[in-house]
PDB file of N, CA and C in Angstrom:
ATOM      1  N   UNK A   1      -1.725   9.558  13.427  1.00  0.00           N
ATOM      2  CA  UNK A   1      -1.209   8.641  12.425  1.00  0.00           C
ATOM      3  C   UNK A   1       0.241   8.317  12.781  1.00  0.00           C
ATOM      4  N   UNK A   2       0.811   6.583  12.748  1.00  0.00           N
ATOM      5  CA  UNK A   2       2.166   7.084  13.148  1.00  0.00           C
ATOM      6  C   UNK A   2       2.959   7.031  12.210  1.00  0.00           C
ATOM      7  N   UNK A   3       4.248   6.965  12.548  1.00  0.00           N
ATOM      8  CA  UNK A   3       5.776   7.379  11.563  1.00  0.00           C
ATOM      9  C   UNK A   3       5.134   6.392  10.392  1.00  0.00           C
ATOM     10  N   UNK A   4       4.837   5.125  10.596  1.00  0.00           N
ATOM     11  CA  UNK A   4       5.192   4.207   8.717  1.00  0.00           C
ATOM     12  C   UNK A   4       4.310   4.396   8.025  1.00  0.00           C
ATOM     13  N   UNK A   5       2.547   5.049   8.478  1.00  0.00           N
ATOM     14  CA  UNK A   5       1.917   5.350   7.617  1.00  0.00           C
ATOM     15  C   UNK A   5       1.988   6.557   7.283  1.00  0.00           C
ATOM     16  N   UNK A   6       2.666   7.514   7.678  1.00  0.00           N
ATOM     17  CA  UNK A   6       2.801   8.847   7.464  1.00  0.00           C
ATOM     18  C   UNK A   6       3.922   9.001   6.430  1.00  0.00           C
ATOM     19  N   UNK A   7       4.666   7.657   6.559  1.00  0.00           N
ATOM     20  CA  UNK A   7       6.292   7.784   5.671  1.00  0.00           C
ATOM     21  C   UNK A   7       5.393   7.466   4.205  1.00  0.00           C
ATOM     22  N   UNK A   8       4.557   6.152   4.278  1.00  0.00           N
ATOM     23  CA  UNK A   8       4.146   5.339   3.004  1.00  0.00           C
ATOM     24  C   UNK A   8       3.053   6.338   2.360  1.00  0.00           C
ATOM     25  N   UNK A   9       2.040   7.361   3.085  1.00  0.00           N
ATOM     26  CA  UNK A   9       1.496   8.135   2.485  1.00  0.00           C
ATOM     27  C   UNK A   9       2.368   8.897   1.455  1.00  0.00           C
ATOM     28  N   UNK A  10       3.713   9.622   1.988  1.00  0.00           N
ATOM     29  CA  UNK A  10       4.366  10.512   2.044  1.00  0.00           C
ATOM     30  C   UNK A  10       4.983  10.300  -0.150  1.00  0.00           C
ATOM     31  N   UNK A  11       5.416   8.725   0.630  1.00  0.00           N
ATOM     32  CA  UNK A  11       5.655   8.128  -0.427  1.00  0.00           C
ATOM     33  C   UNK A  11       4.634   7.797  -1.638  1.00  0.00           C
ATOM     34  N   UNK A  12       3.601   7.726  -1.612  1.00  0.00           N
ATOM     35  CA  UNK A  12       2.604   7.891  -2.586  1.00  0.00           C
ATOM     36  C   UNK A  12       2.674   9.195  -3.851  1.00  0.00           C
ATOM     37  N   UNK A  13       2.536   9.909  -2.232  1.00  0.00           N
ATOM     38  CA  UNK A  13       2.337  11.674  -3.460  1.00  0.00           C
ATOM     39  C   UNK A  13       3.633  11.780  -3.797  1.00  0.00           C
ATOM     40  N   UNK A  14       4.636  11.283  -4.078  1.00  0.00           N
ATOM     41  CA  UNK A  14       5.888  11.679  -4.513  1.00  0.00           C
ATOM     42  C   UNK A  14       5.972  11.283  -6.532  1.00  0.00           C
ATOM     43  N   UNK A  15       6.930  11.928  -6.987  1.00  0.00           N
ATOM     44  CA  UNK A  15       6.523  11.203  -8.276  1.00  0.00           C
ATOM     45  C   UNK A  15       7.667  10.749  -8.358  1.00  0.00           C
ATOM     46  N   UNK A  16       8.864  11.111  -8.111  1.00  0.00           N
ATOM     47  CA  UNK A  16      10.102  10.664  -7.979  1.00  0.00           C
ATOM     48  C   UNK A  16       9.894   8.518  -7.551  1.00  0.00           C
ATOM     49  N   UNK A  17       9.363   8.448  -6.798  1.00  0.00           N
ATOM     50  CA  UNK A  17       9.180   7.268  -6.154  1.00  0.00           C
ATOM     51  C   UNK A  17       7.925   6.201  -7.242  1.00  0.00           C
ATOM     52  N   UNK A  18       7.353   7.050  -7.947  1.00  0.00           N
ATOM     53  CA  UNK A  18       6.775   6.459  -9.106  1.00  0.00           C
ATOM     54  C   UNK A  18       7.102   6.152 -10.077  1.00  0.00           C
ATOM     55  N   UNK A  19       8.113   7.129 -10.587  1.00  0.00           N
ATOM     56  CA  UNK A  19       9.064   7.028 -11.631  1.00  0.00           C
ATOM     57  C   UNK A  19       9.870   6.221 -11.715  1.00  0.00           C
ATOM     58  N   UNK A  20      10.630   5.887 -10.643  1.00  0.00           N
ATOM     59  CA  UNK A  20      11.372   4.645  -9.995  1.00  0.00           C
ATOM     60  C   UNK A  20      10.467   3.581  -9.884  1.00  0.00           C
ATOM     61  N   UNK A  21       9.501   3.449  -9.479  1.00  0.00           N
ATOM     62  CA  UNK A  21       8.710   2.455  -9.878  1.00  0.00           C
ATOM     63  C   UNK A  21       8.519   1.539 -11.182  1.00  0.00           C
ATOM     64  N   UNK A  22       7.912   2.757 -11.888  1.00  0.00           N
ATOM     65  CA  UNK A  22       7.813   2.552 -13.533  1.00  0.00           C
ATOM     66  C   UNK A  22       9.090   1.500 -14.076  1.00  0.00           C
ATOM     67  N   UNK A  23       9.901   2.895 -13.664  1.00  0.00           N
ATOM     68  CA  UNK A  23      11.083   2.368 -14.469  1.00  0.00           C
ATOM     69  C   UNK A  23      11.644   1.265 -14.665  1.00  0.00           C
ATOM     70  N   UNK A  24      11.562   0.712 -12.811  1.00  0.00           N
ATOM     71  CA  UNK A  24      12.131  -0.398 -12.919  1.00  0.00           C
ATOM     72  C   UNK A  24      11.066  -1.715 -13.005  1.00  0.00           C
ATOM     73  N   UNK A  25       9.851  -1.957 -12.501  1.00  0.00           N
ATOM     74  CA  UNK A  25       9.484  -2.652 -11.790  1.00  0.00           C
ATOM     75  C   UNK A  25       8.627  -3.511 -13.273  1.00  0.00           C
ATOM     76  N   UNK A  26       8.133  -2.253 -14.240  1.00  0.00           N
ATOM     77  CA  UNK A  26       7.458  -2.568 -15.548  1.00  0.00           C
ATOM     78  C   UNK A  26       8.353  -3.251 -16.750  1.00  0.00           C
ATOM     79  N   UNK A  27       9.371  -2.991 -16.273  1.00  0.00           N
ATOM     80  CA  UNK A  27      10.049  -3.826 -17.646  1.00  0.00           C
ATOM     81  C   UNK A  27      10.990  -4.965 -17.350  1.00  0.00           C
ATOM     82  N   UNK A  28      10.810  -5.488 -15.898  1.00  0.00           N
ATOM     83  CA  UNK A  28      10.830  -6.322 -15.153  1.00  0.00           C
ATOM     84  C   UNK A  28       9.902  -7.270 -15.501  1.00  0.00           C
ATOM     85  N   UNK A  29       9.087  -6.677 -14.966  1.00  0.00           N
ATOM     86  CA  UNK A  29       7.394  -7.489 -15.003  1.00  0.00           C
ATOM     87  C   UNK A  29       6.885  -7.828 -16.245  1.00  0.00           C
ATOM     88  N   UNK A  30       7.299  -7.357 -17.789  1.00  0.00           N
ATOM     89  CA  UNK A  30       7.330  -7.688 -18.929  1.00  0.00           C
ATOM     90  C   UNK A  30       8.490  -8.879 -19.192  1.00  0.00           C
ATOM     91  N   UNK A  31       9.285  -8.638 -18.679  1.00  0.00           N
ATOM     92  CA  UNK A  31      10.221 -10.038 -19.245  1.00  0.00           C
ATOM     93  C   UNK A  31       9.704 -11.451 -17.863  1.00  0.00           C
ATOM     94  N   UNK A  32       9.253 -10.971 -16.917  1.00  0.00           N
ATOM     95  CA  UNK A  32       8.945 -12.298 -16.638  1.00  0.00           C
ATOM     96  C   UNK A  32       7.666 -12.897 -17.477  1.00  0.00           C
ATOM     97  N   UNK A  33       6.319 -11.888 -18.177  1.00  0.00           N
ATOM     98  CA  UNK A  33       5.745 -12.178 -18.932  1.00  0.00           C
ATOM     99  C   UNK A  33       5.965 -13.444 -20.026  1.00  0.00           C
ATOM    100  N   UNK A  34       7.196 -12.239 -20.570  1.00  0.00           N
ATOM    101  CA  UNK A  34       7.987 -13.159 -21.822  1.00  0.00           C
ATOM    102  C   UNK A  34       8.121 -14.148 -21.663  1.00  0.00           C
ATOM    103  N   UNK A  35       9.169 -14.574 -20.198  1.00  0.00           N
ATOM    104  CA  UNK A  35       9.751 -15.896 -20.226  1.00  0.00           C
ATOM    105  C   UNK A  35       8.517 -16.993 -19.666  1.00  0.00           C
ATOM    106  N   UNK A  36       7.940 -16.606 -18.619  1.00  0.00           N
ATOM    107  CA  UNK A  36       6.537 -17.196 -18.008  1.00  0.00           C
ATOM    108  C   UNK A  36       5.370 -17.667 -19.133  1.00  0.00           C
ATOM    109  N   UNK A  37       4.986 -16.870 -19.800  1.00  0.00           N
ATOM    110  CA  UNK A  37       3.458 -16.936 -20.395  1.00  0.00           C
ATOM    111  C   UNK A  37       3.733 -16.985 -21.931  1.00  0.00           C
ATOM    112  N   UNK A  38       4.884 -16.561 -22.598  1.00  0.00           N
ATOM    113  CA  UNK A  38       5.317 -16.018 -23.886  1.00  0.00           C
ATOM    114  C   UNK A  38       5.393 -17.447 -24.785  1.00  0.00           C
ATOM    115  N   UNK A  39       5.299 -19.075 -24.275  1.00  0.00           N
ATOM    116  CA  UNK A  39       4.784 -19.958 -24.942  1.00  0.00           C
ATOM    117  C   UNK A  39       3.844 -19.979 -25.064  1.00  0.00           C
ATOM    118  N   UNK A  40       2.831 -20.017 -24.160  1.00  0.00           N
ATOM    119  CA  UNK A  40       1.323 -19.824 -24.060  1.00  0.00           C
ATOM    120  C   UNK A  40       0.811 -18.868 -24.995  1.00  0.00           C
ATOM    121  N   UNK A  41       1.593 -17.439 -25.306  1.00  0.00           N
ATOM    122  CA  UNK A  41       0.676 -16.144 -26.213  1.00  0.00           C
ATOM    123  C   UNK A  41       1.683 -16.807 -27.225  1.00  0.00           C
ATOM    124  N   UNK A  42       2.430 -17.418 -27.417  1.00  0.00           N
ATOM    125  CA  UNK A  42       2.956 -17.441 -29.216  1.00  0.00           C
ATOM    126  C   UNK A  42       2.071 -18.165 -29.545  1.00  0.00           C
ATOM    127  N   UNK A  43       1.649 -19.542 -29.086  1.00  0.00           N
ATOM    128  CA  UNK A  43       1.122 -21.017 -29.197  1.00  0.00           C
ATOM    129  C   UNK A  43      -0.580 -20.812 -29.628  1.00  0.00           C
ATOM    130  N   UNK A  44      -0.859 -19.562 -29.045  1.00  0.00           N
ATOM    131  CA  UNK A  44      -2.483 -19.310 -28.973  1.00  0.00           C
ATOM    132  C   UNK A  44      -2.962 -19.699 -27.993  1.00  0.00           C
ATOM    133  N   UNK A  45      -2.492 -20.543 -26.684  1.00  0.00           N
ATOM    134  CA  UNK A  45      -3.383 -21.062 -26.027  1.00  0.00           C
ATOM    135  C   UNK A  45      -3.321 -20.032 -24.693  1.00  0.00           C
ATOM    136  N   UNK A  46      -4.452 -19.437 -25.394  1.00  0.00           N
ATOM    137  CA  UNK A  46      -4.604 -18.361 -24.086  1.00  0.00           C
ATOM    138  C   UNK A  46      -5.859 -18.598 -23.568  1.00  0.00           C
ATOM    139  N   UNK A  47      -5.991 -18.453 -22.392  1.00  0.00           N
ATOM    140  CA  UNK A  47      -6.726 -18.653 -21.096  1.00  0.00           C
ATOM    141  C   UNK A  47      -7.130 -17.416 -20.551  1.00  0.00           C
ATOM    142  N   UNK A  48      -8.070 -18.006 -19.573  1.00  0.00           N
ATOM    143  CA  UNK A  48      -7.899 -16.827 -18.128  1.00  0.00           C
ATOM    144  C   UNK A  48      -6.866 -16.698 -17.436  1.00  0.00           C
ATOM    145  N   UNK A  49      -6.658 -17.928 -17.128  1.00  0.00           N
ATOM    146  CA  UNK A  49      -5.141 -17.954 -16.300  1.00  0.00           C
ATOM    147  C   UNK A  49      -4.037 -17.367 -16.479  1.00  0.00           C
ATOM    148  N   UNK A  50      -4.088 -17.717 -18.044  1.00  0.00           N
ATOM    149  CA  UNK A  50      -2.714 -16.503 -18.520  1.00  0.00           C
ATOM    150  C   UNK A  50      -2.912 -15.947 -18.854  1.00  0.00           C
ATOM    151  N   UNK A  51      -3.632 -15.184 -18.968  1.00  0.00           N
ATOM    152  CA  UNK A  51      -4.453 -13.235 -18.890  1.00  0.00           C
ATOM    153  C   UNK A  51      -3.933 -12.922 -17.398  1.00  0.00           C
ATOM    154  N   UNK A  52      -4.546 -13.871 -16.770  1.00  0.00           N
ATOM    155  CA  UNK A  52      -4.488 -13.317 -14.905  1.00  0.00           C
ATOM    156  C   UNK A  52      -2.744 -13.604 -14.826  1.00  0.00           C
ATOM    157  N   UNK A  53      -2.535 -14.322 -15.002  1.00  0.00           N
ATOM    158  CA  UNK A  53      -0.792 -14.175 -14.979  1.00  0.00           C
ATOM    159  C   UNK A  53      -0.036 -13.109 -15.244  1.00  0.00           C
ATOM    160  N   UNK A  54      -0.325 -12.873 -16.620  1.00  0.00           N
ATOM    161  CA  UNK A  54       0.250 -11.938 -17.710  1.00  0.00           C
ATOM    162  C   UNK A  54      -0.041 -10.776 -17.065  1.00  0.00           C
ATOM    163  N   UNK A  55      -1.129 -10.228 -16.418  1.00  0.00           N
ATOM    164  CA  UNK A  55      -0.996  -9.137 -15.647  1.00  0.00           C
ATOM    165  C   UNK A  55      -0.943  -8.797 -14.030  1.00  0.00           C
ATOM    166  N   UNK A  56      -0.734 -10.247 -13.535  1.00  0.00           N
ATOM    167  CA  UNK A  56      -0.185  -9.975 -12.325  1.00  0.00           C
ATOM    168  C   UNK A  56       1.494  -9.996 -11.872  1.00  0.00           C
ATOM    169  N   UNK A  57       2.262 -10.308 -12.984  1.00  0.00           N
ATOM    170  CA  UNK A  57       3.889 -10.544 -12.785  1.00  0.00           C
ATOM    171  C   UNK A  57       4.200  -8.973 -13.165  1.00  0.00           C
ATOM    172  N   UNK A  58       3.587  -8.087 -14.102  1.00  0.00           N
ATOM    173  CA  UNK A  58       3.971  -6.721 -13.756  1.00  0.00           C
ATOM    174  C   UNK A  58       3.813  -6.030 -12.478  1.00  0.00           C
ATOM    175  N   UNK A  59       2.202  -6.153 -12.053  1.00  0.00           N
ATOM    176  CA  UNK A  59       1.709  -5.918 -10.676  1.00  0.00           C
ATOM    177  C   UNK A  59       2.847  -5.633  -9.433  1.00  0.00           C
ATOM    178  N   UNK A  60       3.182  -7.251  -9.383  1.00  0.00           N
ATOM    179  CA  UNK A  60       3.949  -7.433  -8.711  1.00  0.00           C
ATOM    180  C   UNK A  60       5.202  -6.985  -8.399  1.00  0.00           C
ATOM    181  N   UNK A  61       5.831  -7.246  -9.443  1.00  0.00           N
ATOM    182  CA  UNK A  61       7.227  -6.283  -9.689  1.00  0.00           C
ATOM    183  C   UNK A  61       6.994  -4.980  -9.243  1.00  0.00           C
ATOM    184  N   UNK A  62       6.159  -4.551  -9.914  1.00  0.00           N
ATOM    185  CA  UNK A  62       6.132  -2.844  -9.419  1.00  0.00           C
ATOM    186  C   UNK A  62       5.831  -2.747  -8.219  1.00  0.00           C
ATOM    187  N   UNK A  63       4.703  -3.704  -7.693  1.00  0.00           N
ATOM    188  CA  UNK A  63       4.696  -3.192  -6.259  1.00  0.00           C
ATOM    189  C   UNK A  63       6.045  -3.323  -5.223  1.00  0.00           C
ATOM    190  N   UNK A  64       7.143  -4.806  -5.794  1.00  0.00           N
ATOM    191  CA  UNK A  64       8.036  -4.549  -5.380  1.00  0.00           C
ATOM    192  C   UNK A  64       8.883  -3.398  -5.225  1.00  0.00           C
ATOM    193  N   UNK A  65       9.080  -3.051  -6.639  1.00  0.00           N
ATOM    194  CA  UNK A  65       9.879  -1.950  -7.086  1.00  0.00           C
ATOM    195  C   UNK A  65       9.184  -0.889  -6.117  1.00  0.00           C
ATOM    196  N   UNK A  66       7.659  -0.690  -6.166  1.00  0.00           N
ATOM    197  CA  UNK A  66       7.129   0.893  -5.056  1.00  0.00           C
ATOM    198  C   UNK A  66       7.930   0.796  -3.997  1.00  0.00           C
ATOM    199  N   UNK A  67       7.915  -0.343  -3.132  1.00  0.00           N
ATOM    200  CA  UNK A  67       8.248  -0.991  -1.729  1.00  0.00           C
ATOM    201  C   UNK A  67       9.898  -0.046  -1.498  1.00  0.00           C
ATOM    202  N   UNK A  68      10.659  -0.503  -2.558  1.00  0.00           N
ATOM    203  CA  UNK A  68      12.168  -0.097  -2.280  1.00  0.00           C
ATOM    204  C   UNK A  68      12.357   1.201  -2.803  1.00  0.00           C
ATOM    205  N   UNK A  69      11.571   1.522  -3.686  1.00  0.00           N
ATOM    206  CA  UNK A  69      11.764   3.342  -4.050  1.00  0.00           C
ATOM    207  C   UNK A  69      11.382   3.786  -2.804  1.00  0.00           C
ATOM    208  N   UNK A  70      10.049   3.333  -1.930  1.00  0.00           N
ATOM    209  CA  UNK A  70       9.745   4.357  -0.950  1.00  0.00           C
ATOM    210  C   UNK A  70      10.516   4.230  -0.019  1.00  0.00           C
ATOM    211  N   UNK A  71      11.023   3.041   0.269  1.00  0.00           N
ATOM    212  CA  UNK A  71      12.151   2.724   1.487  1.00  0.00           C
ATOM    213  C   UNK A  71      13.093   2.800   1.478  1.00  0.00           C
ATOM    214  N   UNK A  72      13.788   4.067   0.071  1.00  0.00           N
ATOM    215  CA  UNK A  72      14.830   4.485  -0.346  1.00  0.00           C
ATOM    216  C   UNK A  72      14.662   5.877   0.211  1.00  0.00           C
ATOM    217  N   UNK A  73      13.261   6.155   0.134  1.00  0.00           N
ATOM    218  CA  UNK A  73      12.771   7.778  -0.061  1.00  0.00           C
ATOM    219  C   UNK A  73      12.908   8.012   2.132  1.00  0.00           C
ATOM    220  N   UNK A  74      12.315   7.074   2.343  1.00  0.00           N
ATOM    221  CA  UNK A  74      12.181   6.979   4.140  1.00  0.00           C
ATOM    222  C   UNK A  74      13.281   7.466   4.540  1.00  0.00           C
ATOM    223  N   UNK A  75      14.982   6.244   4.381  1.00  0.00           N
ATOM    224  CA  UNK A  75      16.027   6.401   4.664  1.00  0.00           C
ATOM    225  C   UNK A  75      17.015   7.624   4.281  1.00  0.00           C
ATOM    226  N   UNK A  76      16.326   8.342   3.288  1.00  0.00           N
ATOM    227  CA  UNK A  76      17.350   9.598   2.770  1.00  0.00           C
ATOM    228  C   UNK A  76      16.552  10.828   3.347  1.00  0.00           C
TER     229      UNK A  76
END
């Protein structure tokens, strides 16, 4: 296995690097909700689309947020 999948495993089982995740990436990913979709859920006009929205802008964030906790965790 080499060094980046051995680092990104490494980074998985950590909780430190999850926590940092959480922390940041979920309440991130809730205010782009807000500002993104938050006419759409006041208004009623909810969809699939903004279901699939509404839970892919957390997704995302966090996976950002995983990305730089673990590539915080690599470099130290």
């Amino acid at each position: 296995m080499n060094r980046t999948v051995s680092s990104f495993c490494d980074a998985l089982r950590d909780s430190v690097v999850w926590s940092r995740t959480l922390r940041i990436g979920l309440p991130v990913g809730l205010i782009q909700v807000c500002i993104n979709q938050g006419d759409a859920w006041l208004a009623g006009a909810v969809t699939a689309g903004v279901v699939a929205k509404s839970l892919l802008s957390p997704a995302v964030s966090c996976a950002i947020a995983f990305s730089a906790a673990a590539s915080t965790r690599r470099s130290s």
